[in-house]
N, C-alpha and C. Protein backbone atom coordinates (compact mmCIF):
# COMPACT_ATOMS: atom_id res chain seq x y z
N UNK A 1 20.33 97.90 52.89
CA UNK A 1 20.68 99.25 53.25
C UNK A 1 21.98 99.20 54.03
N UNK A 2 22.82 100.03 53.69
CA UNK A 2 23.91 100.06 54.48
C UNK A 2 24.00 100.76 55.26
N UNK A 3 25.18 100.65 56.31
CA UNK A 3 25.24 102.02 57.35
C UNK A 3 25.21 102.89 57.24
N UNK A 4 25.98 103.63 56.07
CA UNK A 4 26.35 105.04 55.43
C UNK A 4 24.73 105.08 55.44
N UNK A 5 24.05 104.48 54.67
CA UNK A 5 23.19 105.06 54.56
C UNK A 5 21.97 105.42 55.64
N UNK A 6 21.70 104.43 56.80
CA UNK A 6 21.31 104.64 57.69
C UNK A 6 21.94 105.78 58.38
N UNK A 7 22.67 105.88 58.85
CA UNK A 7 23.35 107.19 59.52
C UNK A 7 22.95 108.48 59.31
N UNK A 8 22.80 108.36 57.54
CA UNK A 8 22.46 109.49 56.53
C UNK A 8 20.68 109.74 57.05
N UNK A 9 20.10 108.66 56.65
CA UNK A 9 18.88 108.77 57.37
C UNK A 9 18.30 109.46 58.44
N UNK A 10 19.09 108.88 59.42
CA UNK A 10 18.62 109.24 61.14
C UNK A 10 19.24 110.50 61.02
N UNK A 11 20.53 111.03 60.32
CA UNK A 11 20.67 112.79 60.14
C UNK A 11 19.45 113.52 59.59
N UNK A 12 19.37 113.21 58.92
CA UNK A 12 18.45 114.09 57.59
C UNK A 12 17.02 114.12 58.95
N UNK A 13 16.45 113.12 59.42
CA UNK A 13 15.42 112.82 60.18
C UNK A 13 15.39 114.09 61.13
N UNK A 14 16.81 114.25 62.02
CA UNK A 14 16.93 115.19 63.20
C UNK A 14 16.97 116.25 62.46
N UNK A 15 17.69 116.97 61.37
CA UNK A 15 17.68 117.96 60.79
C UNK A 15 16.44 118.58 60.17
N UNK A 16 15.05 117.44 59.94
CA UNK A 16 13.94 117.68 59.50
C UNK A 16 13.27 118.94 60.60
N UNK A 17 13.47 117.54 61.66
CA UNK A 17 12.62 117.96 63.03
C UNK A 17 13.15 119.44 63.70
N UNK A 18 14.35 119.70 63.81
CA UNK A 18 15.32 120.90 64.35
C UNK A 18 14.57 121.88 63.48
N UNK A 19 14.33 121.93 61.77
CA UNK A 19 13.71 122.84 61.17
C UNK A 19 12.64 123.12 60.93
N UNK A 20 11.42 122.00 61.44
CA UNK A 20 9.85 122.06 61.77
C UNK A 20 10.04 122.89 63.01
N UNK A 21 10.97 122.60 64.04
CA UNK A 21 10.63 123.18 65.20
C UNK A 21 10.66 124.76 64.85
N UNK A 22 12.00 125.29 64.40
CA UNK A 22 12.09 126.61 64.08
C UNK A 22 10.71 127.40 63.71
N UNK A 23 10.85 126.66 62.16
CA UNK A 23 9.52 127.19 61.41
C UNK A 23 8.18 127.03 62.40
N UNK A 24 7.61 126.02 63.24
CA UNK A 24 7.00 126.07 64.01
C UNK A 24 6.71 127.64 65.47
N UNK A 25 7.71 127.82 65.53
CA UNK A 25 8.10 129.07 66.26
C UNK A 25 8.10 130.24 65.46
N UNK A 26 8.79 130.07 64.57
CA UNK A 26 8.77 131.72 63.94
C UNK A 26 7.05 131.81 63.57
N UNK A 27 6.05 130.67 62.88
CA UNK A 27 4.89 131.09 62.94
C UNK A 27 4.13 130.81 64.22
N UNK A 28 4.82 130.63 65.20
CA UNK A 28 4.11 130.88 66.56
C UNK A 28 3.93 132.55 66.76
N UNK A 29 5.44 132.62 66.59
CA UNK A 29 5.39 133.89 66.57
C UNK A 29 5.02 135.33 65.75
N UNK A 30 4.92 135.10 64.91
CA UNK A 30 4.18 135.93 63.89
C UNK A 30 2.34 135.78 63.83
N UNK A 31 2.11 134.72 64.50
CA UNK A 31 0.67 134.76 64.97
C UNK A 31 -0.15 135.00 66.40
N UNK A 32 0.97 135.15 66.98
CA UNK A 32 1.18 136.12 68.51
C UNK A 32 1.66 137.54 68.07
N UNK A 33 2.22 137.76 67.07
CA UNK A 33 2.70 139.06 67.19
C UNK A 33 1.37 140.29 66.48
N UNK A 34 0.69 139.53 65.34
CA UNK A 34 -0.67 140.02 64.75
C UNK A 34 -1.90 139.76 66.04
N UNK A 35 -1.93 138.70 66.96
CA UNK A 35 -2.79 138.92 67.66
C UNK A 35 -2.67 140.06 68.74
N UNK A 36 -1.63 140.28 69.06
CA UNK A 36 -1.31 141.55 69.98
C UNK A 36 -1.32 142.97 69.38
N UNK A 37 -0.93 142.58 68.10
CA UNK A 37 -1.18 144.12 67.50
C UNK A 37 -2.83 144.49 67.15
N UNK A 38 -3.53 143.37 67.40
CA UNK A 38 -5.30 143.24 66.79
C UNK A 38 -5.65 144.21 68.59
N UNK A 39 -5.43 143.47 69.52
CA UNK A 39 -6.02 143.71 70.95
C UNK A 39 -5.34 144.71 71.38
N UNK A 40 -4.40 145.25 70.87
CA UNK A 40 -4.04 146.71 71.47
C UNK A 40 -3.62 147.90 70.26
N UNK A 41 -4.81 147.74 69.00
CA UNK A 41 -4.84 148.45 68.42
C UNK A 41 -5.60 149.67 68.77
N UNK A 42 -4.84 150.91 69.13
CA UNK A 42 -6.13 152.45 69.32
C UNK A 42 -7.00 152.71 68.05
N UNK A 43 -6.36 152.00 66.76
CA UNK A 43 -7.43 152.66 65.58
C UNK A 43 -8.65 151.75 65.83
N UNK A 44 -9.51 152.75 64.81
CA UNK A 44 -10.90 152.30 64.27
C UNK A 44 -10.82 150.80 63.54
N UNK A 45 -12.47 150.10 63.43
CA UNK A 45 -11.68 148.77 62.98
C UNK A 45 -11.24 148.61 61.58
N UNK A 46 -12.05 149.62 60.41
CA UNK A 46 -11.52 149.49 59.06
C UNK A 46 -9.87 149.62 59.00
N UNK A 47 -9.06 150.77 59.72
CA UNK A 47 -7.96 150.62 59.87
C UNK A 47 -7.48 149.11 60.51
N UNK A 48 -8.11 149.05 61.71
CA UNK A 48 -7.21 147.84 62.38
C UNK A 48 -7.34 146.07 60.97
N UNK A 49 -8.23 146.13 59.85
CA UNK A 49 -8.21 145.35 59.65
C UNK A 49 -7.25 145.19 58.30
N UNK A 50 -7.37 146.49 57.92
CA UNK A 50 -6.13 146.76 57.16
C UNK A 50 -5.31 146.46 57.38
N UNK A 51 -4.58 147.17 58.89
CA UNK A 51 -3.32 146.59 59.52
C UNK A 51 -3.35 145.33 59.33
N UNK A 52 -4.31 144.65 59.82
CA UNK A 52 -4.32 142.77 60.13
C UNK A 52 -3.90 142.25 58.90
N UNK A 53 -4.66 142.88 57.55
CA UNK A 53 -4.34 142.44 56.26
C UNK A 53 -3.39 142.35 56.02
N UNK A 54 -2.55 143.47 56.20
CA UNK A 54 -0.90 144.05 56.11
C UNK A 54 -0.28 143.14 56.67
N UNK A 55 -0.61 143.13 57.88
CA UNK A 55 0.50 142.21 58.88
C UNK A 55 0.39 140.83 58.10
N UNK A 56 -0.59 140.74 58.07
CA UNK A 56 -1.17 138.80 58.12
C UNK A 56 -0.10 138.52 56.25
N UNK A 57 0.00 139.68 55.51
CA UNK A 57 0.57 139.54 54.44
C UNK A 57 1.78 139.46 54.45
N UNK A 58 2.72 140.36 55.58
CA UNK A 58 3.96 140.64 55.76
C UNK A 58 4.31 139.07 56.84
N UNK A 59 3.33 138.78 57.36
CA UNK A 59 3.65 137.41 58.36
C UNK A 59 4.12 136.43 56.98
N UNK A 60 2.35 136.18 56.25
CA UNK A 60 2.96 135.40 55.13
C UNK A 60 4.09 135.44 54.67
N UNK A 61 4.53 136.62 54.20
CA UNK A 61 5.56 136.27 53.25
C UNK A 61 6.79 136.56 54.02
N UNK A 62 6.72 136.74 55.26
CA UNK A 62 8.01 135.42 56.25
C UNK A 62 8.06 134.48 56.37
N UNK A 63 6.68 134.08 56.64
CA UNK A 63 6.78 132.93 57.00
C UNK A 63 7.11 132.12 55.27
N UNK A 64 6.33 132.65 54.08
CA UNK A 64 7.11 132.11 52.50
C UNK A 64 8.66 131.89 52.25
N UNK A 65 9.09 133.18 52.99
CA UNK A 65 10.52 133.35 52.65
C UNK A 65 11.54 132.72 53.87
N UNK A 66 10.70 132.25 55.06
CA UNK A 66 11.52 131.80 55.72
C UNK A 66 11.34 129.80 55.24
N UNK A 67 10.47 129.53 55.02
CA UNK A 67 10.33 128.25 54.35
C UNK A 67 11.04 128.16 53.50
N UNK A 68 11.00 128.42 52.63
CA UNK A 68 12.36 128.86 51.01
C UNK A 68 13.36 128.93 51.45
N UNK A 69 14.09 129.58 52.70
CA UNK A 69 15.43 129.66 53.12
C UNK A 69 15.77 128.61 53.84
N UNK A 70 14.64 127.89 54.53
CA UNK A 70 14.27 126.36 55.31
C UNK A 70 14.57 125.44 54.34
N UNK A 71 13.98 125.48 53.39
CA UNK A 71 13.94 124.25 52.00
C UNK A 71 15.53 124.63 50.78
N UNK A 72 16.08 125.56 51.16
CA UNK A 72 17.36 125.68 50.70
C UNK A 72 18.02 125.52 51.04
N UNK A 73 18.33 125.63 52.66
CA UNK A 73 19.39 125.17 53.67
C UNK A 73 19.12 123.70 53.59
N UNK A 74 18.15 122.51 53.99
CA UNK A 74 18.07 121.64 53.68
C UNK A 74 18.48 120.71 52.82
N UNK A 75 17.99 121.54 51.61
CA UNK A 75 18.31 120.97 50.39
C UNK A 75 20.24 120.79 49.84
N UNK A 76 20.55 122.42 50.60
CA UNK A 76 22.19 122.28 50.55
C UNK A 76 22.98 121.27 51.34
N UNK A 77 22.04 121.17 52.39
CA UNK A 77 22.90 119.99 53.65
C UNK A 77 22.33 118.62 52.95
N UNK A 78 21.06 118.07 52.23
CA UNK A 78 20.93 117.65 51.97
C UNK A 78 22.36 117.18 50.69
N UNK A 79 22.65 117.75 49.74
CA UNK A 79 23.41 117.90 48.60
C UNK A 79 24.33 117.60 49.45
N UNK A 80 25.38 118.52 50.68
CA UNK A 80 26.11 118.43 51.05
C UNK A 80 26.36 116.84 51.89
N UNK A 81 25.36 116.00 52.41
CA UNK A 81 25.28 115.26 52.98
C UNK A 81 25.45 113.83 51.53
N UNK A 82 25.13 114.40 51.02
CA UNK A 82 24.93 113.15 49.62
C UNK A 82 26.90 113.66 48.96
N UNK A 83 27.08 114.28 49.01
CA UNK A 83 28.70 114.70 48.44
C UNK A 83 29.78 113.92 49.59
N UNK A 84 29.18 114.22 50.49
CA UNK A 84 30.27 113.74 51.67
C UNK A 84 30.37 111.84 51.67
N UNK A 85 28.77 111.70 51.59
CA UNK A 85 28.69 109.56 51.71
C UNK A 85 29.34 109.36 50.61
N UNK A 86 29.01 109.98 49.17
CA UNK A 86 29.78 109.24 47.65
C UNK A 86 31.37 109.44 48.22
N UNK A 87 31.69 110.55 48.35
CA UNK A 87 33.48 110.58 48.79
C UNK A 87 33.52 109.73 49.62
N UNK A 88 33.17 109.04 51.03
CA UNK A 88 33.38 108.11 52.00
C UNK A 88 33.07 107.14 51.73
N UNK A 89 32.42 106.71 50.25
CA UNK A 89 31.88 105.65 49.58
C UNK A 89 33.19 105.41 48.56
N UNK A 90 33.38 105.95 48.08
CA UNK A 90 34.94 106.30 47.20
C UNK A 90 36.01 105.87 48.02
N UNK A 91 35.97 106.46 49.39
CA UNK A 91 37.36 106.19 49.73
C UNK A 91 37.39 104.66 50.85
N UNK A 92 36.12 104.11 50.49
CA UNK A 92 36.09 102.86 51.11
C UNK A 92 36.50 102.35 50.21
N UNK A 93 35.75 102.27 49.03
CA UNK A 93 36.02 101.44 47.95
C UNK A 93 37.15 101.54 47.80
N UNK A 94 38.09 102.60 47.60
CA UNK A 94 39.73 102.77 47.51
C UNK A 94 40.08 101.80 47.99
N UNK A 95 39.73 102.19 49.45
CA UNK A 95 40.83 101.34 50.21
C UNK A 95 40.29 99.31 50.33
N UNK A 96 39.13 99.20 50.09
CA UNK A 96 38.93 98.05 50.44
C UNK A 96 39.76 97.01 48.73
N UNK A 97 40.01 97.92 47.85
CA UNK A 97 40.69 97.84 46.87
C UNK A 97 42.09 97.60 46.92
N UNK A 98 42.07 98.89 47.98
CA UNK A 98 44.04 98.55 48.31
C UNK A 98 43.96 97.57 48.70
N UNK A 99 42.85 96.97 49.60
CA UNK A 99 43.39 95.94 50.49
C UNK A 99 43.32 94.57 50.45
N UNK A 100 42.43 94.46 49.24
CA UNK A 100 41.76 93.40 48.24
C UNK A 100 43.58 93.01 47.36
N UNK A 101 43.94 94.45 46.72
CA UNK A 101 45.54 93.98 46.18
C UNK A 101 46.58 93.60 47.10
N UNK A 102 46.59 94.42 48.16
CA UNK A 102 47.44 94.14 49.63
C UNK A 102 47.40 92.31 50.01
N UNK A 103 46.48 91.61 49.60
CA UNK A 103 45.75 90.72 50.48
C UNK A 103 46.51 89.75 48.74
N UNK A 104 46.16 90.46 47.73
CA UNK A 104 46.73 89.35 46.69
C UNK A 104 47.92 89.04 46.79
N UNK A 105 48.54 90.37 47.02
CA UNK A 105 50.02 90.54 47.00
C UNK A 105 50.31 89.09 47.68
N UNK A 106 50.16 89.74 49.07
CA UNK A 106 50.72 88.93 50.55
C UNK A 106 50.16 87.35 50.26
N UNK A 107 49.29 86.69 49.36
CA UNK A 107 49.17 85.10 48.97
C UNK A 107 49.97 85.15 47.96
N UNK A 108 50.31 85.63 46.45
CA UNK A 108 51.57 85.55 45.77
C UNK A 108 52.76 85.40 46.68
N UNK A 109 52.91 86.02 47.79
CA UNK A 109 54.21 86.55 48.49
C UNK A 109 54.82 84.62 48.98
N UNK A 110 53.10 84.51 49.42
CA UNK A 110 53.27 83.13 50.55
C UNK A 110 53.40 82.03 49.52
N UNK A 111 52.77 81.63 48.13
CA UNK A 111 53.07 80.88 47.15
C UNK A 111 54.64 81.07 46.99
N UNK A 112 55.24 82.01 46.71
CA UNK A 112 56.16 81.87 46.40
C UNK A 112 57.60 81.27 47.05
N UNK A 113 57.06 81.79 48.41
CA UNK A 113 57.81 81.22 49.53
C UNK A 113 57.84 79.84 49.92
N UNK A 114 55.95 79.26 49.51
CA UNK A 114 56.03 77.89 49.87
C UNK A 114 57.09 77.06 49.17
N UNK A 115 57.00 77.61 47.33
CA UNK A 115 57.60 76.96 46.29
C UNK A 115 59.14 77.36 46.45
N UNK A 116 58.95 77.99 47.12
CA UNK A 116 61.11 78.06 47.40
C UNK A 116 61.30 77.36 48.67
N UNK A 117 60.54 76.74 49.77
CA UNK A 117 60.56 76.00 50.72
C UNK A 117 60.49 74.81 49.70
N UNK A 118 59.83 74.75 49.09
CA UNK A 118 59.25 72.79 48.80
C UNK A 118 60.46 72.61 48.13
N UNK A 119 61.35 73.75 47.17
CA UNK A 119 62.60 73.56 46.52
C UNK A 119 63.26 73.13 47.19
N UNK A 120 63.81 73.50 47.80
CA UNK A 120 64.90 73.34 49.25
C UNK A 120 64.45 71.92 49.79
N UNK A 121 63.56 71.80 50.46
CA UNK A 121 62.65 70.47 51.13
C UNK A 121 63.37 69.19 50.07
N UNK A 122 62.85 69.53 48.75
CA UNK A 122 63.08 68.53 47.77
C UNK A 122 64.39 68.44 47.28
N UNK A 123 65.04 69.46 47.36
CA UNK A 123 66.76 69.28 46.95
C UNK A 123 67.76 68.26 48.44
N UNK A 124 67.35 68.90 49.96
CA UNK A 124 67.44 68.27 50.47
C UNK A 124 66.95 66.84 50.99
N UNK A 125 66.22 66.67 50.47
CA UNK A 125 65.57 65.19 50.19
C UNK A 125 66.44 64.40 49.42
N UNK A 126 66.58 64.80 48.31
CA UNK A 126 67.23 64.30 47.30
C UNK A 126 68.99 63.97 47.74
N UNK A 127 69.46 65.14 48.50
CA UNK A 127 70.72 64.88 49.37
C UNK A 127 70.92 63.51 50.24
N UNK A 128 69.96 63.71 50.48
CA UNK A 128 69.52 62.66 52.00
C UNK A 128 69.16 61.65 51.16
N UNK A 129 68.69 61.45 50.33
CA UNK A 129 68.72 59.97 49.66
C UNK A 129 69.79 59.81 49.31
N UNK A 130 70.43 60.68 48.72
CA UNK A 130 71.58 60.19 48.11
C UNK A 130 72.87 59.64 48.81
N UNK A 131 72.89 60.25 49.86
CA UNK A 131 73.55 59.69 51.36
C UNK A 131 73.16 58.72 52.01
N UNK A 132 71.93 59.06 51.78
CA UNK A 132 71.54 56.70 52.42
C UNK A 132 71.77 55.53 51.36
N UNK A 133 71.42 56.13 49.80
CA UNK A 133 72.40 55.06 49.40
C UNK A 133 73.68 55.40 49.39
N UNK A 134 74.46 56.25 49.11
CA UNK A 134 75.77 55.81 49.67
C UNK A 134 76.49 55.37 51.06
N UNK A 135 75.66 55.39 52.07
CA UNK A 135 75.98 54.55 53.44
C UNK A 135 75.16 53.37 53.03
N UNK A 136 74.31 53.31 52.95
CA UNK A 136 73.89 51.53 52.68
C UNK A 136 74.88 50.76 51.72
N UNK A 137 75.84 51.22 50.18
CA UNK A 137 76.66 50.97 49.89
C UNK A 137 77.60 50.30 50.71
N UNK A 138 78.13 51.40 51.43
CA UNK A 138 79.17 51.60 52.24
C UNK A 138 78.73 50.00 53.36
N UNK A 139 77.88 50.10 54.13
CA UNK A 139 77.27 48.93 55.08
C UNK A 139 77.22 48.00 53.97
N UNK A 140 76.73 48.08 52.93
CA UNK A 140 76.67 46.48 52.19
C UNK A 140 78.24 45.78 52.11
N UNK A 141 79.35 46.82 51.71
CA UNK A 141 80.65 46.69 51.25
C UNK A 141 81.43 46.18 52.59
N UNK A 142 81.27 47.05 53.73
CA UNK A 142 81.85 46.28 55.02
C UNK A 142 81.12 44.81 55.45
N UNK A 143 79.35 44.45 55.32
CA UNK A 143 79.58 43.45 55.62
C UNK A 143 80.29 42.52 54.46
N UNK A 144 80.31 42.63 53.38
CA UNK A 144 81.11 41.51 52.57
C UNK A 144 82.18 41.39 52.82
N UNK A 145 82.57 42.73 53.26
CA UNK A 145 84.27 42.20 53.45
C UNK A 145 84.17 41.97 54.97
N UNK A 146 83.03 42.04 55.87
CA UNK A 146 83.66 41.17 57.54
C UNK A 146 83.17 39.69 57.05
N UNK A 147 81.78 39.83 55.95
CA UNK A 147 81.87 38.01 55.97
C UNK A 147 82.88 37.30 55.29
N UNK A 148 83.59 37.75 54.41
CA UNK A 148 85.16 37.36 53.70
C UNK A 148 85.99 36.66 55.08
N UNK A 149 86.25 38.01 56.22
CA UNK A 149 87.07 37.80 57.04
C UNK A 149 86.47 36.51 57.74
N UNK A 150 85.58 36.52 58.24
CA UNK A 150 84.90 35.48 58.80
C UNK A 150 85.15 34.36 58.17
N UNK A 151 84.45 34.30 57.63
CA UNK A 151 84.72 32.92 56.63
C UNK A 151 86.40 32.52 56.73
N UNK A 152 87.18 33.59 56.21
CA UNK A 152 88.45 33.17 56.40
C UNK A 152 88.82 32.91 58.11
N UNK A 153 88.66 33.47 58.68
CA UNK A 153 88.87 32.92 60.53
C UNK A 153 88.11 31.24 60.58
N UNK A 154 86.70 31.36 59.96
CA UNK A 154 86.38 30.16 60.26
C UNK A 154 87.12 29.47 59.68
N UNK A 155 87.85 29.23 58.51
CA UNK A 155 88.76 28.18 57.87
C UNK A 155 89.61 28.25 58.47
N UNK A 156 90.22 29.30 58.86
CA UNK A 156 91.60 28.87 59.70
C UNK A 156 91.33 28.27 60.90
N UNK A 157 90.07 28.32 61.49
CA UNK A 157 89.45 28.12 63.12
C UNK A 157 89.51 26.04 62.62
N UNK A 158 88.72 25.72 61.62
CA UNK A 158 88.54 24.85 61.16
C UNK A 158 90.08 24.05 60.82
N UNK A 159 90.72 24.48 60.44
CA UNK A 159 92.46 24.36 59.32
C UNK A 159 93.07 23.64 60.88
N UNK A 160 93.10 24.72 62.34
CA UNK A 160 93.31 24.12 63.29
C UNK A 160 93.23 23.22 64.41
N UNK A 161 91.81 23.55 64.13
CA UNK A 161 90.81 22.38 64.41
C UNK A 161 91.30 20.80 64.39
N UNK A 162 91.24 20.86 62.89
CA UNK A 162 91.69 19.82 62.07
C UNK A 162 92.92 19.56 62.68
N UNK A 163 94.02 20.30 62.53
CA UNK A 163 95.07 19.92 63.02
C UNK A 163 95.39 19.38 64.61
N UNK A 164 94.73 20.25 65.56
CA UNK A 164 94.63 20.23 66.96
C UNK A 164 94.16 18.61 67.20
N UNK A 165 92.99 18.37 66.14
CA UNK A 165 92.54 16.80 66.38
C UNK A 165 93.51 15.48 66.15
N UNK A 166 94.17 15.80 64.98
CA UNK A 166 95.66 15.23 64.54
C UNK A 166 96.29 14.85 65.37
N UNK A 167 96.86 16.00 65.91
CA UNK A 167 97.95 15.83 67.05
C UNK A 167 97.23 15.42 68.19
N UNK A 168 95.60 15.81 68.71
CA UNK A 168 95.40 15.16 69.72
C UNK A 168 95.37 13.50 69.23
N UNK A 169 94.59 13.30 68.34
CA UNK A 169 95.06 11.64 68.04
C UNK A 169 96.53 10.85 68.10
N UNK A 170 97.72 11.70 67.54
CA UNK A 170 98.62 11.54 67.52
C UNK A 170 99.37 11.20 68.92
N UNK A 171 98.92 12.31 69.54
CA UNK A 171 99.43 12.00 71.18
C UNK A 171 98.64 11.17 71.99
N UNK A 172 97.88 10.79 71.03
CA UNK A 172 96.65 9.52 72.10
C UNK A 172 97.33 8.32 71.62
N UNK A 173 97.33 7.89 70.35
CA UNK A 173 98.31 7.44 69.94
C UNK A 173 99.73 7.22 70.48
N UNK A 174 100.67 8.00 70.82
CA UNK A 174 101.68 7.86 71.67
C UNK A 174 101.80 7.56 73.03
N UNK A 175 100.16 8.06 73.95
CA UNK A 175 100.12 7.62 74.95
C UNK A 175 99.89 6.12 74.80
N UNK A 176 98.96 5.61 73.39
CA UNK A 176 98.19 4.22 74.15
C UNK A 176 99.66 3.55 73.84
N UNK A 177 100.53 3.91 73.26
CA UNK A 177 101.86 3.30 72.86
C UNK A 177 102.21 3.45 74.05
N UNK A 178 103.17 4.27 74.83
CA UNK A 178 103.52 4.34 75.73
C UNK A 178 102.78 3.40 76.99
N UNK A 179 101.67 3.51 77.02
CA UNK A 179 101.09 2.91 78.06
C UNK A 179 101.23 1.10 77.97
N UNK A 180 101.08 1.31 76.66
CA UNK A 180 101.52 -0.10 76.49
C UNK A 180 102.90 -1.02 76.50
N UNK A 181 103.52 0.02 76.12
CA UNK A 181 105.22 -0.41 76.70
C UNK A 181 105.40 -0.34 77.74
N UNK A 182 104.42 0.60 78.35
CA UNK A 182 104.74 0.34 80.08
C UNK A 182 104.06 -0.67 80.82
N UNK A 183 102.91 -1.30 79.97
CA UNK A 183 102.21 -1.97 81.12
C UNK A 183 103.54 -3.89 80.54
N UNK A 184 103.73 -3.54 78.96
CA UNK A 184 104.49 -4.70 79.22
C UNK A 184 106.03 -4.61 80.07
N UNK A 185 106.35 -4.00 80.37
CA UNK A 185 107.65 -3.95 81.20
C UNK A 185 107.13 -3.86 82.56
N UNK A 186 106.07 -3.60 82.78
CA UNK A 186 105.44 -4.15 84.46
C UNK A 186 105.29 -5.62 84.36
N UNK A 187 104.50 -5.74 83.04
CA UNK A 187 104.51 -7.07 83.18
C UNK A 187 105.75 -7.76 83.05
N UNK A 188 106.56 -7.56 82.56
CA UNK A 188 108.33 -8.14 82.71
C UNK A 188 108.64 -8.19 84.26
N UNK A 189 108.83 -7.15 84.42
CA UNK A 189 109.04 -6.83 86.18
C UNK A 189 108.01 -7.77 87.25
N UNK A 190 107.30 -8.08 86.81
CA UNK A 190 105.91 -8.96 87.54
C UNK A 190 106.93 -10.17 87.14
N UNK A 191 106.86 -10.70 86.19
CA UNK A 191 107.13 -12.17 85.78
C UNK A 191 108.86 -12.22 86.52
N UNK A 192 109.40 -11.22 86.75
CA UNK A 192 110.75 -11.41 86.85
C UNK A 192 110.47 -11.36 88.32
């Protein structure tokens, strides 16, 4: 059971009771109004029961015709109450419709956006790779050419090396010469 319809319920319920009460009263009163006309009738009783007949007939058929106007008003609020939930039943459904498409829309909206993000994501990806290999290029190409240079410093480091040892032999060489011409001309100078 839904709300609409509960709501509808507990109306119809109070609207029962509001129109028992009435009808309850109007034949309160139409059976107070024949008992007062019985106890303060001046006629004889064949008349007074006539009257009673009369009345009790004319009560009836108020109290008939006010039931009938009871069970028509009802029945219209009833009708009227059943016209109003289908339209508020209609215009839920409308809208829970709009909002059912509203709601598709706005996930198409977000798919589409993801897939033009992941585009982008992936084009720049693809940038960015393509820039690390061309700097890793780039780093592979400088170290070959600093180990070229290197290598070439070390040969020349080596080339002088070599040479530096030369000449230091060379001048060790000239010293042990020298030293030796000098120690024999001490020794001349000694013997002399």
């Amino acid at each position: 059971m839904g709300i609409f319809d509960y709501f509808e319920r507990k109306r119809r319920e109070q609207e029962r009771k509001r129109l028992a009460e009435k009808a309850g009263a109007v034949l309160t009163g139409a059976a107070l109004g024949g008992l007062a006309g019985i106890l303060f009738a001046p006629e004889s009783g064949d008349k007074t029961r006539k009257k009673i007949a009369e009345k009790s007939k004319d009560a009836a058929l108020n109290v008939k015709s006010s039931v009938e106007d009871l069970a028509d008003s009802v029945q219209y609020k009833a009708y009227q109450a059943g016209e109003t939930s289908r339209k508020i039943m209609g215009d839920l459904k409308e809208k829970a419709s709009d909002a059912k498409e509203d709601f598709k829309d706005a996930v198409e909206n977000a798919k589409y956006k993801a897939r033009a993000i992941g585009e982008v994501i992936s084009e720049k990806a693809e940038d960015a790779k393509e820039d690390v290999k061309e700097k890793a290029e780039e780093v592979k190409e400088k170290a070959k050419e600093t180990k070229e240079e290197v290598e070439e410093k070390a040969e020349e480091v080596k080339e002088k090396g070599k040479k530096a040892a030369e000449d230091v032999k060379e001048a060790a060489k000239e010293v042990k010469k020298d030293v030796k011409d000098g120690a024999k001309e001490v020794k001349k100078d000694i013997k002399k």
